[in-house]
Each structure stands twice: as C-alpha cells, then as structure tokens.
Protein backbone atom coordinates (compact mmCIF):
# COMPACT_ATOMS: atom_id res chain seq x y z
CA UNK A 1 1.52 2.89 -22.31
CA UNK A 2 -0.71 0.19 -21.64
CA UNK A 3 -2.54 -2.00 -24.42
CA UNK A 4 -6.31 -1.10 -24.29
CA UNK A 5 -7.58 -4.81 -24.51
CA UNK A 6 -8.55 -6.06 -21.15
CA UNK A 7 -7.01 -9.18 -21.48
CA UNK A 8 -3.84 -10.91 -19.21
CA UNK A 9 -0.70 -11.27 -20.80
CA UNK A 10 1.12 -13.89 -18.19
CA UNK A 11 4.98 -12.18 -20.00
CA UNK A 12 4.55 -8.90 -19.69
CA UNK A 13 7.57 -7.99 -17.74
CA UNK A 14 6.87 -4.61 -15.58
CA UNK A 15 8.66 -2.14 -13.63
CA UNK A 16 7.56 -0.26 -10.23
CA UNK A 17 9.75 2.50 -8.71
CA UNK A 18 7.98 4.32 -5.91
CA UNK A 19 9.22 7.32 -4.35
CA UNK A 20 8.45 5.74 -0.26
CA UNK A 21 10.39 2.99 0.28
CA UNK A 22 7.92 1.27 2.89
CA UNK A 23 4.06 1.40 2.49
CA UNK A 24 4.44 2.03 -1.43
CA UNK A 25 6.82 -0.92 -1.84
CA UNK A 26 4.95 -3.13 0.09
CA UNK A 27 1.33 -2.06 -1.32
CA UNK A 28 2.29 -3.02 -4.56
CA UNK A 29 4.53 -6.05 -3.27
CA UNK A 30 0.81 -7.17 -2.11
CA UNK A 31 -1.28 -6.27 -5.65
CA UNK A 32 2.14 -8.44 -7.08
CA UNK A 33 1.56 -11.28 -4.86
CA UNK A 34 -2.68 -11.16 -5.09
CA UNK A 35 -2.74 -11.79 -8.87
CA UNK A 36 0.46 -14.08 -8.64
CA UNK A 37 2.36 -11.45 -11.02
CA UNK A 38 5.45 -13.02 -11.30
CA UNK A 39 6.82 -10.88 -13.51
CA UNK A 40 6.75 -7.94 -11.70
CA UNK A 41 9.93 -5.99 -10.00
CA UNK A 42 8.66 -3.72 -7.55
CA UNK A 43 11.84 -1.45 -6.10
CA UNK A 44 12.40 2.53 -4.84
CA UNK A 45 15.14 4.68 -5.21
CA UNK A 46 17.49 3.59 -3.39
CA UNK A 47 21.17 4.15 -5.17
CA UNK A 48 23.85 7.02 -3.88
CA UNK A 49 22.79 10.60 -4.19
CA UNK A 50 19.11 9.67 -5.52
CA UNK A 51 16.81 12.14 -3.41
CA UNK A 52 12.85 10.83 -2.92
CA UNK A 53 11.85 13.63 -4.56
CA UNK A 54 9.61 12.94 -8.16
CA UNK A 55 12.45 13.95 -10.98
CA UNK A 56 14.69 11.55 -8.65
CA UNK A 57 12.21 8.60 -8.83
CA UNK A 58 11.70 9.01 -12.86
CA UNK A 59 15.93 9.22 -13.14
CA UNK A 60 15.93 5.74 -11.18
CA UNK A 61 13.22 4.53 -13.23
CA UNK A 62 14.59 4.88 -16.67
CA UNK A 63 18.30 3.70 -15.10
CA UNK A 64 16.65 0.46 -14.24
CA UNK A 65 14.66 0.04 -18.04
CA UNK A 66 17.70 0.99 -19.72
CA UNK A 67 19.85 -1.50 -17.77
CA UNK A 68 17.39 -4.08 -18.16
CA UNK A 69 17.37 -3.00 -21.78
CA UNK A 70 21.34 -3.76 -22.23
CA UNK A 71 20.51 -6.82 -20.64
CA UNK A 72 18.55 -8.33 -23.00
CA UNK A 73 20.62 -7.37 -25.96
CA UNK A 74 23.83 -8.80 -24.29
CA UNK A 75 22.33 -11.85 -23.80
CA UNK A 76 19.66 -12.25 -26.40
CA UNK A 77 16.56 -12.65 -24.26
CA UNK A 78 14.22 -10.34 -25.18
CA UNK A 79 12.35 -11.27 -21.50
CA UNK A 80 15.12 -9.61 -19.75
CA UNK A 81 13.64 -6.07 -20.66
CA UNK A 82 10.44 -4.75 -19.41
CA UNK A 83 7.93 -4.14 -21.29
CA UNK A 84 5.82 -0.95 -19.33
CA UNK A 85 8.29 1.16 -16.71
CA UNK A 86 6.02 2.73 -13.95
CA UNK A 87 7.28 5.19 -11.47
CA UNK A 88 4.70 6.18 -8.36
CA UNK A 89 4.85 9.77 -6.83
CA UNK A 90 2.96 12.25 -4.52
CA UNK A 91 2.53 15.92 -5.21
CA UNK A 92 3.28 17.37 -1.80
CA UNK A 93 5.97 20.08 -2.43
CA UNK A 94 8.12 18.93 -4.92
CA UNK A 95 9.69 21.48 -6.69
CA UNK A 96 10.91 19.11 -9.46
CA UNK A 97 7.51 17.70 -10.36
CA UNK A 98 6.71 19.62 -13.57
CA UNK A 99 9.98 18.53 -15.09
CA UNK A 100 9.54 15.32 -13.96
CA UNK A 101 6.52 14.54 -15.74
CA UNK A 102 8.04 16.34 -18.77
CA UNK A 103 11.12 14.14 -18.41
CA UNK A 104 9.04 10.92 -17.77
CA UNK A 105 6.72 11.62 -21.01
CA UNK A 106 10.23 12.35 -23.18
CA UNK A 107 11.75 9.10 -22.29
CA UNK A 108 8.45 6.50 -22.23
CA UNK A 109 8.00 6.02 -18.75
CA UNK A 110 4.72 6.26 -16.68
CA UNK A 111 4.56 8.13 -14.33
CA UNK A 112 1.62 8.01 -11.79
CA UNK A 113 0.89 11.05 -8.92
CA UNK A 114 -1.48 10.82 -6.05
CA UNK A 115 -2.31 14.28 -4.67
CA UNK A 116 -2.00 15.42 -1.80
CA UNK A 117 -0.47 11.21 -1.04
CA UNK A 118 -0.25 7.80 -2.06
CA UNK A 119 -1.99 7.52 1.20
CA UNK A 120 -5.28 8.39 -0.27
CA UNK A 121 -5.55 5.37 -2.68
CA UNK A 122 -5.35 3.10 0.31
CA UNK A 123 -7.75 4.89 2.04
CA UNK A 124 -10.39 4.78 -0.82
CA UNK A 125 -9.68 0.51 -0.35
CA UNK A 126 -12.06 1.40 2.91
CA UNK A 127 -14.35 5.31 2.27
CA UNK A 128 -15.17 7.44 0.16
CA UNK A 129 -13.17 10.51 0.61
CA UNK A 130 -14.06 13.32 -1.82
CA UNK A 131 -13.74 16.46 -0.22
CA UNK A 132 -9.40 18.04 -0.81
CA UNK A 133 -7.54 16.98 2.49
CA UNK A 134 -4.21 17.29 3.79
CA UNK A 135 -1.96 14.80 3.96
CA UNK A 136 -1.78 14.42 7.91
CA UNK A 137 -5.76 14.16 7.21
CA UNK A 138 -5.53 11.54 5.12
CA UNK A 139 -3.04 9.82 7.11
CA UNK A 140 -5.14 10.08 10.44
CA UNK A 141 -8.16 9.08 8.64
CA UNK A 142 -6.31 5.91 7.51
CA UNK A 143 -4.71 4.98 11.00
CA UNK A 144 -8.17 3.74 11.82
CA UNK A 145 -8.75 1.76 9.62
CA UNK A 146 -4.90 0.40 9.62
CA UNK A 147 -3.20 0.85 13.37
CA UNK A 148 0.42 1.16 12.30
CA UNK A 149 -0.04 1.39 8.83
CA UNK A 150 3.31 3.97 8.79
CA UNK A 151 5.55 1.21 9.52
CA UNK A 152 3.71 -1.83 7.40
CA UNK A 153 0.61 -2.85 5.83
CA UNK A 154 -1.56 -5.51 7.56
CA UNK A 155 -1.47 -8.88 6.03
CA UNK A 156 -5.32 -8.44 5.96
CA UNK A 157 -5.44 -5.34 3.66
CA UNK A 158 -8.24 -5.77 0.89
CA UNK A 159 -6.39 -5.76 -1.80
CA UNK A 160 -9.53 -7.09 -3.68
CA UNK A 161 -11.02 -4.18 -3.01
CA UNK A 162 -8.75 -2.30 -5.94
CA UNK A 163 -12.39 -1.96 -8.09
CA UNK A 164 -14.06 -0.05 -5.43
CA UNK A 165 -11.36 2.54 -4.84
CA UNK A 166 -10.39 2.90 -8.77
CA UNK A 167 -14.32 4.10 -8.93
CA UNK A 168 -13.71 6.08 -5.81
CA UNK A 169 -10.52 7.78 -8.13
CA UNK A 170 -12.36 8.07 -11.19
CA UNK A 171 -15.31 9.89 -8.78
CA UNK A 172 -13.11 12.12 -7.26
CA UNK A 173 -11.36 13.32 -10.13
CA UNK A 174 -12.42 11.83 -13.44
CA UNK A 175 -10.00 13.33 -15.65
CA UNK A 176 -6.72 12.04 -14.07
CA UNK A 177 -7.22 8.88 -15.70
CA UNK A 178 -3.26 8.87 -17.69
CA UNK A 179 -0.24 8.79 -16.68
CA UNK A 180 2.62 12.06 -16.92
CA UNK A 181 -0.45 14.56 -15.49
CA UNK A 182 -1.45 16.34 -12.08
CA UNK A 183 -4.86 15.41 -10.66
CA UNK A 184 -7.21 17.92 -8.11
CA UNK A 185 -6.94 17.21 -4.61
CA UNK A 186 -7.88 14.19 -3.85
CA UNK A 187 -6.81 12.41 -6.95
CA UNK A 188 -4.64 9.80 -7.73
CA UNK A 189 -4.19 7.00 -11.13
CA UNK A 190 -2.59 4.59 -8.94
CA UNK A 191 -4.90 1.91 -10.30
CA UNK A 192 -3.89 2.03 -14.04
CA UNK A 193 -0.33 0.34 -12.26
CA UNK A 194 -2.75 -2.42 -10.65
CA UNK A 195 -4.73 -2.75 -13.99
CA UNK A 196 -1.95 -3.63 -15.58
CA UNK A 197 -0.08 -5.87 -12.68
CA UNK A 198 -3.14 -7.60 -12.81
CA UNK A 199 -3.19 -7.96 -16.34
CA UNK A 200 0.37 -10.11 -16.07
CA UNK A 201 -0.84 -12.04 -13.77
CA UNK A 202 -1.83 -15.42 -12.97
CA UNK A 203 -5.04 -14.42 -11.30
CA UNK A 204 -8.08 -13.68 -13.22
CA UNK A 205 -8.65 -10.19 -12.88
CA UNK A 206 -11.95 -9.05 -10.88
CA UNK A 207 -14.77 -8.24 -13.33
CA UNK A 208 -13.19 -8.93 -16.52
C-alpha cells in the first residue's frame, strides 16, 4: 500500500502489470515518462498459458515481485526489488475477478479495476462522464476525442490532466478510492497508480 505522505521518493522501485497489452501499457508508459519515473517497469502478461483475464494478471504480477524479490537477495541490492506491485484490470465479464482480488489482497499486491473499462479513465482526461455506460459507449465517446486511440495513444494526450479526471473518479464513485475492491459503473482507482508513479518521480507532482 502506498505511504500516506504526499511527498516524492525518487527510489521507490514500482511495478505495473496491465491486463491490455496496448493502450494500458502505453498510458502508463506516458504517466512514466511525464514525471521522469525512472524507476518504474511498466509490462502485461505476456508469458505461455497466461490468459488476459484479472486472476491471470495478479498471477503475473506477484511472479514478477517475487522474481525481483530473489533478485535482490542473490545479489544483495535491496533496489532490485520493488517496493509497491500494481496490477490494472477491467470488470467486463471476468469470471475470475472475485478471486482475484481475494488472491491479490492475500499476497500484497494492488490491484486496481476500472468498470465497465480502463477506457473510462482516459476519457475523464477530456468529460465528465457520470451516467453507467457500456464499454463500446465509452469507447465511441473516446474515439473523438482520440481518432485511433485502439491502436495507440497520441503523443499529445494530456497526461497533465491526471488531477481533473482523479476528481472526475472520486465524483463518480467516491468510495472506490483502494485498491483489491469493485467500483459502480463508471468507476475506476486508476489514479492511486499515477499518484504514486508520480510520487517516484523526478517531476514535481501537480498541486503538491
């Protein structure tokens, strides 16, 4: 879990998984490279037999912090682990969601959900968007504001924007404000990963 204070720590070493391999990996590729986050891996799951689905994404995330973990006791470098473990996830119709947050809270790793889509956080970078929505909603709704967004995100996206649509979250659904928990739709805690990318990084954080 995150530290409460609000301020940077340039060494914290943190982990991303995300369940898409494209927009998700390259979203928070871009929050890495805004605050100059250097210590930052950002990956998906990606290894033999792991499915996208959420228990799948949690697996690969506490594979990676364990390795990492080994790591740094084989070579005595304490810098080699990491020191939060995130793994990013929609609701859709996963199956395997309730005993992935149940496996993600046993074994220390955070796990964030966007309901319905991850494609909602990106939208509230541009609208407000209260009302529940489909994900082919959202999605349309986005495509105008980003032609092509499905296949990358523009080098333009306002990723300084992150404030505005973590009020536009906390509006929407107030309580979903912690990892390992379903939000209402639309919901997603997306930005306590940014908080704390931003927090390692090199950039001074917006408004702190």
């Amino acid at each position: 879990m995150e530290r409460p204070s609000a301020k940077r720590d340039p060494k914290k070493r943190i982990l991303v998984i995300c369940e898409g391999v494209v927009i998700e990996v390259q979203y928070f590729n871009g929050v890495k490279d805004h605050f100059r986050a250097v210590p930052v891996e950002v990956g998906h799951c990606d290894v033999d037999g792991c499915g996208k689905d959420p228990l799948s994404v949690v697996r690969e995330a506490i594979r990676r912090r364990d390795k990492a973990r080994s790591a740094a006791r084989r070579h005595r470098d304490a810098f080699l682990a990491y020191d939060e473990t995130w793994a990013v996830v929609d609701v859709d119709d996963h199956a395997s969601l309730d005993e992935a947050i149940r496996v993600a809270r046993d074994n220390g790793i955070n796990l964030v959900i966007s309901r319905p889509c991850f494609e909602i956080w990106l939208l509230w970078h541009y609208q407000d968007c209260p009302a529940a929505l489909t994900a082919k909603e959202i999605q349309r709704k986005l495509a105008t504001k980003l032609p092509n967004y499905d296949k990358h995100l523009s080098a333009t996206f306002p990723y300084h924007d992150y404030l505005r649509a973590e009020r536009r979250a906390k509006s929407a659904d107030p309580d979903h404000s912690a990892p390992n928990r379903k939000g209402r739709n639309p919901s997603t805690n997306v930005w306590l990963v940014v908080n704390g990318i931003a927090r390692s990084g090199k950039r001074e954080p917006a408004g702190s």
